[in-house]
C-alpha atoms as a PDB file:
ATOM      1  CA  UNK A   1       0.000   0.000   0.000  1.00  0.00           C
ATOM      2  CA  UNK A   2       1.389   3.522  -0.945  1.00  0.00           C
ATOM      3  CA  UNK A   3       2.354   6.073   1.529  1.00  0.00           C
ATOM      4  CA  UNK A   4       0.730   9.407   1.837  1.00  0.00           C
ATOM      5  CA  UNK A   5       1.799  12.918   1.693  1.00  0.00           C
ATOM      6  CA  UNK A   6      -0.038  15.618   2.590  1.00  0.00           C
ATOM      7  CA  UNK A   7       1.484  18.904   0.221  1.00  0.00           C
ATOM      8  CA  UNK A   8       0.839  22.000   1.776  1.00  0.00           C
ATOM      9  CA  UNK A   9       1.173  25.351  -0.082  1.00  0.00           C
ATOM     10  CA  UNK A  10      -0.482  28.350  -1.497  1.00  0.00           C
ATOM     11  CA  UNK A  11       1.428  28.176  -4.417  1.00  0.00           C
ATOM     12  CA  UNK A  12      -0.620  25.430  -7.543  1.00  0.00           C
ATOM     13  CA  UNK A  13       2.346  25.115  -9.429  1.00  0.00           C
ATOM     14  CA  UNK A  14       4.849  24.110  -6.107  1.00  0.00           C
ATOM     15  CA  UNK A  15       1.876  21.647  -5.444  1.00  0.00           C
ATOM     16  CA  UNK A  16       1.738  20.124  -8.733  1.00  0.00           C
ATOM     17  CA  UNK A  17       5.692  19.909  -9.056  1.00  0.00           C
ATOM     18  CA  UNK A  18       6.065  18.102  -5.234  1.00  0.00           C
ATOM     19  CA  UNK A  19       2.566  15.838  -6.398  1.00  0.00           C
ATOM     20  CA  UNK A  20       4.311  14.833  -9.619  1.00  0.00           C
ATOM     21  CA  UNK A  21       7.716  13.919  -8.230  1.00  0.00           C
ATOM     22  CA  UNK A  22       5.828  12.053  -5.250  1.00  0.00           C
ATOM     23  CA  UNK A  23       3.670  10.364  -7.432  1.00  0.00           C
ATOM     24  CA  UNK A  24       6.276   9.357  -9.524  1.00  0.00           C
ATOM     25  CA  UNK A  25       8.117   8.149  -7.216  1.00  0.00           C
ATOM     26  CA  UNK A  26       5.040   5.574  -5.700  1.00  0.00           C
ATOM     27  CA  UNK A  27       3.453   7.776  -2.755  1.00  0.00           C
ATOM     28  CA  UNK A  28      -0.181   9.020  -2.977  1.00  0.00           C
ATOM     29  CA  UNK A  29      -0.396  13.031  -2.578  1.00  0.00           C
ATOM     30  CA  UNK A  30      -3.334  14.910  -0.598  1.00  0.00           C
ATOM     31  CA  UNK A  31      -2.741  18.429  -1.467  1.00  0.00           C
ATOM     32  CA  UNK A  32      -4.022  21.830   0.729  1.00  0.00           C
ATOM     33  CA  UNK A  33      -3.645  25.438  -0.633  1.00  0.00           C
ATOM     34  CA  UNK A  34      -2.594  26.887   3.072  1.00  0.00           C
ATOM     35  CA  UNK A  35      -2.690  25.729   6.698  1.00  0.00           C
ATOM     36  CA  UNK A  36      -6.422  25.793   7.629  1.00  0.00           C
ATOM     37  CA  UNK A  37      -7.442  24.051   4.116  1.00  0.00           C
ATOM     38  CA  UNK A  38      -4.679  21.389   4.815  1.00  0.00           C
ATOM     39  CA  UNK A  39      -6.593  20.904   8.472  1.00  0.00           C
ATOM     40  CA  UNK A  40      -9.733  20.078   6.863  1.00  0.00           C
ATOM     41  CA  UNK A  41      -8.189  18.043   4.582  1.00  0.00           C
ATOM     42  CA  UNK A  42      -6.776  15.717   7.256  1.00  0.00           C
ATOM     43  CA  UNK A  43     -10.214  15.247   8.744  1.00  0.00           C
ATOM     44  CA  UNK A  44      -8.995  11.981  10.497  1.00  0.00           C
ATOM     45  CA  UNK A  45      -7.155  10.557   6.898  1.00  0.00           C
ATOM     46  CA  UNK A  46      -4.245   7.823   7.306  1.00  0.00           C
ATOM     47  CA  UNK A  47      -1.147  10.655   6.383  1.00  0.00           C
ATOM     48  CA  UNK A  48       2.798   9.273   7.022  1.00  0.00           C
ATOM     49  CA  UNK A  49       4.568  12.863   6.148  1.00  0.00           C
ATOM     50  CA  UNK A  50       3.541  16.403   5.269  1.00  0.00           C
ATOM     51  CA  UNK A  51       5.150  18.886   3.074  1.00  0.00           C
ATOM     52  CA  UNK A  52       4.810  22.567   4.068  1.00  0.00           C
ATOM     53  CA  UNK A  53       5.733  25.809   2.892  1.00  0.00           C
ATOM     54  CA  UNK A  54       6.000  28.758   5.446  1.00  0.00           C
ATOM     55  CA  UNK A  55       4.658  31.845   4.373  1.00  0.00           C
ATOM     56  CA  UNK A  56       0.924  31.368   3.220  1.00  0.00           C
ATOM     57  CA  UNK A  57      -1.734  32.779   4.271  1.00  0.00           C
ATOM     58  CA  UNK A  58      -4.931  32.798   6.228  1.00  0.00           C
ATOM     59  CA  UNK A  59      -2.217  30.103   8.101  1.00  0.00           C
ATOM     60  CA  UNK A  60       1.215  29.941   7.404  1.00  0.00           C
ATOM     61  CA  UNK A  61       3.335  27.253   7.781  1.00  0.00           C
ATOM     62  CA  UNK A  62       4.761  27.396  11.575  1.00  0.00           C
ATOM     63  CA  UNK A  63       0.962  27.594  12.820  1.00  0.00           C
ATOM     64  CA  UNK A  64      -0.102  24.359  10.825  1.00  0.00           C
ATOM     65  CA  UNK A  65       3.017  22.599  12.371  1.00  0.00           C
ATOM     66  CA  UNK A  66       1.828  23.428  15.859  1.00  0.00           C
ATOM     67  CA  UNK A  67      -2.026  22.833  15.379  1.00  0.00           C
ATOM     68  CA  UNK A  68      -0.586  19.435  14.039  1.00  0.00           C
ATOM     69  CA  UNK A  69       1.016  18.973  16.895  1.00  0.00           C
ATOM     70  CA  UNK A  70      -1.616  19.178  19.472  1.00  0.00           C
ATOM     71  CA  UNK A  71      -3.682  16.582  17.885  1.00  0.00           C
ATOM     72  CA  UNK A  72      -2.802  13.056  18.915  1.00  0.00           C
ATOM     73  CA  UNK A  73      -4.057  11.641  15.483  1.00  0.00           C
ATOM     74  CA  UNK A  74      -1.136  13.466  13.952  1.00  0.00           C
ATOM     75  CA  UNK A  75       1.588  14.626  16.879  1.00  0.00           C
ATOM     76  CA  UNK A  76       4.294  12.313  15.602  1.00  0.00           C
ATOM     77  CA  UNK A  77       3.745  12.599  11.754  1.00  0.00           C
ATOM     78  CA  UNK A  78       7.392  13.949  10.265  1.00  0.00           C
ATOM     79  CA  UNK A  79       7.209  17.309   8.497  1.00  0.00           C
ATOM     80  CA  UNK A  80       9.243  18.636   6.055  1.00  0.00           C
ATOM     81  CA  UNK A  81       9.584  22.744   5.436  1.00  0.00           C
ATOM     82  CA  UNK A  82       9.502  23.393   2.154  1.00  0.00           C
ATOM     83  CA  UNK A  83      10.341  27.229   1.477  1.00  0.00           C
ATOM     84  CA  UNK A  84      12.280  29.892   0.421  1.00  0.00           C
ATOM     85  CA  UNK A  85      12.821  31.039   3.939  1.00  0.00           C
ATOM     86  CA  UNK A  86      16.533  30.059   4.520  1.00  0.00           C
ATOM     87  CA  UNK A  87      17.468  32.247   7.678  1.00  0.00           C
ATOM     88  CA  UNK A  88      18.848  30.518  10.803  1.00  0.00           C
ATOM     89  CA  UNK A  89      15.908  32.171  12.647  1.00  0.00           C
ATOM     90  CA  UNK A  90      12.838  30.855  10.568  1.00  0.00           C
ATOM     91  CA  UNK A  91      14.771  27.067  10.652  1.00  0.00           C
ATOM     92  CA  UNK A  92      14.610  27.549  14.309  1.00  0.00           C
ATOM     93  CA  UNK A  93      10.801  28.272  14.533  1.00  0.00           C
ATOM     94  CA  UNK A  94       9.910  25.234  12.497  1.00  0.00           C
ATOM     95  CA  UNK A  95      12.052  22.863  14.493  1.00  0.00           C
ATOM     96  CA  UNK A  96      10.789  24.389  17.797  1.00  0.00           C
ATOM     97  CA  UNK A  97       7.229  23.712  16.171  1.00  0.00           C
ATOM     98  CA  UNK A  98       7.759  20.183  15.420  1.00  0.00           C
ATOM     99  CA  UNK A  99       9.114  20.268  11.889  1.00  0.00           C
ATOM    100  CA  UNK A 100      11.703  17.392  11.245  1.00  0.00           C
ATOM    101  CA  UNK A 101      13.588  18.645   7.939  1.00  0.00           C
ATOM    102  CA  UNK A 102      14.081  21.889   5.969  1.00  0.00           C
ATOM    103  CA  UNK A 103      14.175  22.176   2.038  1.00  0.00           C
ATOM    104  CA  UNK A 104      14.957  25.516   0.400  1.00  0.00           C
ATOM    105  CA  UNK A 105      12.840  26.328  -2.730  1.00  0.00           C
ATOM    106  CA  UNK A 106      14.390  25.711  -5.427  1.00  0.00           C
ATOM    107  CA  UNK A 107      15.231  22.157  -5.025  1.00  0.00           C
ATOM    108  CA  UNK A 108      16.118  19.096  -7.182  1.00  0.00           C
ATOM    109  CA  UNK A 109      13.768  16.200  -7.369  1.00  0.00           C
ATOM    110  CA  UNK A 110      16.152  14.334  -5.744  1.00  0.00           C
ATOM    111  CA  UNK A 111      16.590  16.295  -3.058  1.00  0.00           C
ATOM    112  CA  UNK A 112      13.311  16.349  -1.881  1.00  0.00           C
ATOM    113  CA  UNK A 113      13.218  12.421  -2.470  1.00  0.00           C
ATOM    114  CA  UNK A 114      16.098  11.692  -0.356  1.00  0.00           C
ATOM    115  CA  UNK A 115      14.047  14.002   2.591  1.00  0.00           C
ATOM    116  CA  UNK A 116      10.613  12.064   2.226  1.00  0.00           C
ATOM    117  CA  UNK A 117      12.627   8.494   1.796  1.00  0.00           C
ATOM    118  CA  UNK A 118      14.880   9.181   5.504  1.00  0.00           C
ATOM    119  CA  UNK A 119      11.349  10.333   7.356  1.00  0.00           C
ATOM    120  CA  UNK A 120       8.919   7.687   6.149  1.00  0.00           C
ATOM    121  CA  UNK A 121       9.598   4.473   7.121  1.00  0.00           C
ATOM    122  CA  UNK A 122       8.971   1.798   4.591  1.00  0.00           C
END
């Protein structure tokens, strides 16, 4: 059975890019356009890693992280940053949030691979 990723970002074409190398690559892709779509999205859903960009709005990126991190259905799901935020500070946010990996936009498919394959577990 494939492994699920939850994508999220306000960007379409980010989305579609991460979906295509995911998909690609085996994993089935649930995808929400900022932090309080990706929340209903969840709505109790089998997910083994999540994708997120930081800035977004209505809920950016740090706040999902933490609202995912209260529930117990999702506390220890492994979260990758995906942004173009590369300053020491912002890195440090996410990890004190929960986040468990941090991927500068732009990346290589490969890249982003070798993140998802080191937090899922087969």
């Amino acid at each position: 059975m494939a492994k699920t990723i939850l994508i999220v970002d306000d960007s379409e074409s980010i989305r579609q890019l991460v979906s295509h190398i995911l998909k690609s690559a085996g994993y089935d892709v649930i995808e929400g356009e900022d932090g309080k779509d990706a929340l209903t999205k969840l709505a109790g859903q089998k997910i083994h890693l999540i994708i997120c960009d930081v800035n977004m709005p209505n809920m950016d990126g740090i706040g999902f992280v933490k609202e995912i991190k209260k529930s117990d259905d999702y506390k220890f799901i492994p979260i990758i940053m995906l942004t173009t935020e590369s300053q020491e500070k912002k890195k440090l946010q996410g990890q004190a949030a929960g986040a468990k990996a941090w991927v500068v936009k732009p990346f290589r498919p490969d890249q982003m691979l070798n993140a998802v394959s080191k937090l899922i577990l087969p």
